[in-house]
Protein backbone atom coordinates (compact mmCIF):
# COMPACT_ATOMS: atom_id res chain seq x y z
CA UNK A 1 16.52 23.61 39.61
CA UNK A 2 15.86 19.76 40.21
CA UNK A 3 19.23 18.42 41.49
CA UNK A 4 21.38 19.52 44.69
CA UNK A 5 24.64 18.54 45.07
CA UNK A 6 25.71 18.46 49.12
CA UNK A 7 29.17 18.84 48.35
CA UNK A 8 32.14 18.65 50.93
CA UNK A 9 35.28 20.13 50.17
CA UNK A 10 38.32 17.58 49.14
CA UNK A 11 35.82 14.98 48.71
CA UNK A 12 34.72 12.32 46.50
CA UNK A 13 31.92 14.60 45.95
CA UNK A 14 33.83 16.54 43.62
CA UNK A 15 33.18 13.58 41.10
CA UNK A 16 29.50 14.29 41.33
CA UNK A 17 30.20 17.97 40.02
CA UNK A 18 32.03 16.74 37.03
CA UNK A 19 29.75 14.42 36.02
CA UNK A 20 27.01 16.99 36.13
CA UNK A 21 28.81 19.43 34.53
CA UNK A 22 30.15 17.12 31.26
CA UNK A 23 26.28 15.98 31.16
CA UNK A 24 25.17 19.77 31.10
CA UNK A 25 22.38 18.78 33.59
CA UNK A 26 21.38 21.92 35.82
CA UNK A 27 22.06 21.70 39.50
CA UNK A 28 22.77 23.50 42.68
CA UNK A 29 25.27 22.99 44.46
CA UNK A 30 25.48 23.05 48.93
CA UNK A 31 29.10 23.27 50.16
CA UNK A 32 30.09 22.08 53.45
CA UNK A 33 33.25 22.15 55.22
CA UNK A 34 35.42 19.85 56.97
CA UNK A 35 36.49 20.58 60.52
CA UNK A 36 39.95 21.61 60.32
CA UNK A 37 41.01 20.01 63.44
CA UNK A 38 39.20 15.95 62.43
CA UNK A 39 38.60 16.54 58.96
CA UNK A 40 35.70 15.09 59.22
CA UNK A 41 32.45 16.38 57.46
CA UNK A 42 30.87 18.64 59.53
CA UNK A 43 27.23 17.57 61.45
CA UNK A 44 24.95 19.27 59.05
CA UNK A 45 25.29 16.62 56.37
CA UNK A 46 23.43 14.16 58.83
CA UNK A 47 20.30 16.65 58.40
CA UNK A 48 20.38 15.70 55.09
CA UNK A 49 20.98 11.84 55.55
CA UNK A 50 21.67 9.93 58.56
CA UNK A 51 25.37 9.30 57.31
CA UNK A 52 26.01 12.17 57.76
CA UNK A 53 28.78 11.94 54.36
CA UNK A 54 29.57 13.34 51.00
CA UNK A 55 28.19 13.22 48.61
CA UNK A 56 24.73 13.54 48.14
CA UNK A 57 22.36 13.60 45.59
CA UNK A 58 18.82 15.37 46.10
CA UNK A 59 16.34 15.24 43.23
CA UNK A 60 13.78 17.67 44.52
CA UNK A 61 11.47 17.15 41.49
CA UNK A 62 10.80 13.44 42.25
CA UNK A 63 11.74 13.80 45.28
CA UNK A 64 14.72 11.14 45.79
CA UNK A 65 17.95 11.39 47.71
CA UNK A 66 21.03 9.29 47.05
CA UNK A 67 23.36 8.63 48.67
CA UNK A 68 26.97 6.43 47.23
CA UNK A 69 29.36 8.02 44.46
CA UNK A 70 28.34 5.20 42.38
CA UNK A 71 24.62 4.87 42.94
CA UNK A 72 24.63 8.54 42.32
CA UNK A 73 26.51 8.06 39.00
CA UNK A 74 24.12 5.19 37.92
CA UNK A 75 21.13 7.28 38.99
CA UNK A 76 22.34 10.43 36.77
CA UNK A 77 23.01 8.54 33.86
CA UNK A 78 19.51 6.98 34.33
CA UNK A 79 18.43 10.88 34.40
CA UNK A 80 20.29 12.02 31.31
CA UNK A 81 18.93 8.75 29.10
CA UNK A 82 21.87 6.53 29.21
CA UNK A 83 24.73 9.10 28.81
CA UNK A 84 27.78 8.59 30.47
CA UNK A 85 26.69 4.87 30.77
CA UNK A 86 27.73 1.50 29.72
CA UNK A 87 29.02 1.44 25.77
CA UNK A 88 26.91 -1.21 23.67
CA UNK A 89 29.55 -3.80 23.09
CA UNK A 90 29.35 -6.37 25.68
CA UNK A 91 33.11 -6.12 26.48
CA UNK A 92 33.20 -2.98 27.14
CA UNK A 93 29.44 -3.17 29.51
CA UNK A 94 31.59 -5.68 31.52
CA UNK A 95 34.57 -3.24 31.87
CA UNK A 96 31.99 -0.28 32.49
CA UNK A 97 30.62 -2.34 35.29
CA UNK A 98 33.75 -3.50 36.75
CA UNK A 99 35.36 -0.76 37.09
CA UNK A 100 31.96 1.35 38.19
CA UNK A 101 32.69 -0.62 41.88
CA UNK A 102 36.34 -1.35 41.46
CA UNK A 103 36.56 2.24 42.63
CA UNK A 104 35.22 2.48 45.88
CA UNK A 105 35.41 -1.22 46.50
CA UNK A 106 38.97 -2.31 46.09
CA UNK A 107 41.12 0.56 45.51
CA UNK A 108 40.24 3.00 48.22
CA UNK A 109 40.09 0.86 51.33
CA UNK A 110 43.93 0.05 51.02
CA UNK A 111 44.36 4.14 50.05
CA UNK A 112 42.39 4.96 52.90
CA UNK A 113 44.28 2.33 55.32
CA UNK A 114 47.83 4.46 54.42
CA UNK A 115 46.43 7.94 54.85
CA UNK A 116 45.11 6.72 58.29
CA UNK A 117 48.16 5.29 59.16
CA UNK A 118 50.72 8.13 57.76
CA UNK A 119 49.15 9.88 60.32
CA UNK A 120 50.56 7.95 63.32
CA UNK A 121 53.79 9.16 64.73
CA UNK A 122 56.54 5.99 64.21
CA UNK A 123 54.67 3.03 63.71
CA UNK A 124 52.69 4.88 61.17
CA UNK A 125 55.64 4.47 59.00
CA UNK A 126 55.98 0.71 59.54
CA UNK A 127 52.78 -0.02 58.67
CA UNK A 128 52.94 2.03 55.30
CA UNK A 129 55.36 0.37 54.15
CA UNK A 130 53.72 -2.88 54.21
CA UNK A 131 50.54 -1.54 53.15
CA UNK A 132 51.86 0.19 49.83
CA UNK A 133 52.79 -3.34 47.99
CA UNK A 134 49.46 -3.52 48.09
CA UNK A 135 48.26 -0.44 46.48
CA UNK A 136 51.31 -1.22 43.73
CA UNK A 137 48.84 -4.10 42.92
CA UNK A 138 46.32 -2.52 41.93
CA UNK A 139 48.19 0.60 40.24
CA UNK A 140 50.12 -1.75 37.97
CA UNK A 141 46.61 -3.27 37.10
CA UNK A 142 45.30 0.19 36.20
CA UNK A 143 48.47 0.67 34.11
CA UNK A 144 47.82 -2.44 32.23
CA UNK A 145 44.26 -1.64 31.80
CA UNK A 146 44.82 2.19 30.23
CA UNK A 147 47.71 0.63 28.42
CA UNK A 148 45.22 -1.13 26.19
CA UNK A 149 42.68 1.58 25.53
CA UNK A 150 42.23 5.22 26.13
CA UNK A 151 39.14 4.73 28.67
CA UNK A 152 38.13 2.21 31.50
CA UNK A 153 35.66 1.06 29.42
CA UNK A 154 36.53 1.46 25.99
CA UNK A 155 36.91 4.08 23.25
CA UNK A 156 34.96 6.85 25.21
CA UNK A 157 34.26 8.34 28.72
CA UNK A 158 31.73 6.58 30.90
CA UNK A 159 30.96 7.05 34.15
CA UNK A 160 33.85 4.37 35.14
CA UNK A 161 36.16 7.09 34.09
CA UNK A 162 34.28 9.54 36.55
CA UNK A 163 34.24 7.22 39.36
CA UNK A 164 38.12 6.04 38.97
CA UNK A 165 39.29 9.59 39.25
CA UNK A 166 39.44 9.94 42.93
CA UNK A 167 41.50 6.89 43.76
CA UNK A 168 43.91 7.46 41.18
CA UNK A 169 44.09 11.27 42.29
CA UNK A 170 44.93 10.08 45.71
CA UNK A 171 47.12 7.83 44.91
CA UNK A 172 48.83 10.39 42.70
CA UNK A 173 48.90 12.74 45.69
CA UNK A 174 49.80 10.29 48.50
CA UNK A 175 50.65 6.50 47.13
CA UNK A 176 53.10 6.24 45.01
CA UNK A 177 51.47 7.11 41.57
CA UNK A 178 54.22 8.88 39.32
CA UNK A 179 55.41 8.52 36.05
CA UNK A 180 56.74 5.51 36.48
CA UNK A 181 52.79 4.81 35.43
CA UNK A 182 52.50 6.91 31.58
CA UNK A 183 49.49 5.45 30.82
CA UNK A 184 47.80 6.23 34.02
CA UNK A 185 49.76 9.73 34.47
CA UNK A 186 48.67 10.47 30.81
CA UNK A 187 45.17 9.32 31.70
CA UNK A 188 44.93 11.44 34.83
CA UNK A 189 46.24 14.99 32.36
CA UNK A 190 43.51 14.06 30.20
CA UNK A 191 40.77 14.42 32.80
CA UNK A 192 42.38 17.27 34.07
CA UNK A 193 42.14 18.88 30.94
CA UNK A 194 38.76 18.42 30.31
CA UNK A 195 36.35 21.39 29.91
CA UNK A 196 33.90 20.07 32.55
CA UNK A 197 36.14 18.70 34.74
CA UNK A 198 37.71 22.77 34.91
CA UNK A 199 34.23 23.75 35.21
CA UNK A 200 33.45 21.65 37.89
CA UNK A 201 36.62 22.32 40.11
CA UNK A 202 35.71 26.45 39.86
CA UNK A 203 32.38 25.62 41.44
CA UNK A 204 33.35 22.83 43.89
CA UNK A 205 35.92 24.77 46.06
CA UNK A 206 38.79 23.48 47.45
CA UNK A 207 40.14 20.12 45.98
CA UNK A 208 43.62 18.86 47.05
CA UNK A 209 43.36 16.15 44.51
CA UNK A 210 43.38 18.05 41.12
């Protein structure tokens, strides 16, 4: 056993799992819980890497630990010799790419923003409601995008697929995603449906997102 997972419970961690598991690459997984009163990932994680988050990626045969869903998915698909990577038409490369950082780059922050604030007692409401017109941006986009084809990147799963599942979970759970989306809601059942994404949930734990 090569590759440890250190896995936090309702995490974008769980991604990591999935990935492994529709690769078929062995690995081992170390679950940590949040504290139930912060939700916040507990202090042994920062033994592990100064962050002190979820997930990471140990590779104890070469020796390498990774940190960042998406360097994590880039470094796995390195690992299993291009799988789960960019397609070969240039089109869909660009779309692989974009959407590889879309994920963590543009559409959390604004999802993290509104679980932050639906947490504060009367203002918290306020300031949803001007922060969800922006998430609607970027959830129409999405629906345009899976309108057009059946995968971020083109006619089969990459690892933009993987990476876009927690934000659109999220939102799904908390922002507004319904199915006043189909494409995206239809998108989201796919995954859901998938073999190693089933797989993966059994071994991860608890996931509020699925």
């Amino acid at each position: 056993m090569t590759l440890i997972v250190h896995h936090l419970e309702n995490s974008r961690s769980q991604r990591i799992l999935w990935m492994l598991e529709e690769l078929g690459l062995p690995y081992e997984i170390k679950r940590y819980e949040r504290n139930k009163q912060t939700m916040l990932a507990p202090p042994e994680l920062k033994r592990i890497h100064p962050l002190g988050k979820s997930p990471v990626l140990e590779d104890t045969e070469i020796g390498d630990i990774i940190v960042e869903t998406g360097a994590i998915v880039d470094y796995l698909v390195e690992r299993a010799d291009g799988r789960l990577g960019p397609p070969a038409h240039r089109d869909a490369v660009v779309r692989y790419r974009q959407f590889l950082h879309y994920a963590e780059g543009s559409m959390m922050p604004p999802l993290l923003v509104l679980l932050v604030v639906n947490r504060i007692p009367l203002l918290g409401k306020t300031a949803a409601k001007r922060i969800q017109p922006m998430i609607d941006v970027h959830l129409d986009y999405v629906e345009a995008e899976l309108s057009s084809r059946p995968w971020f990147a083109g006619d089969t799963i990459t690892g933009a697929d993987i990476m876009m599942s927690f934000p659109l979970e999220a939102a799904r759970s908390r922002a507004g995603l319904d199915q006043s989306r189909p494409a995206t809601i239809a998108w989201l059942d796919k995954i859901h449906a998938r073999p190693a994404y089933q797989e993966a949930l059994a071994k991860g734990g608890p996931y509020a997102y699925a």
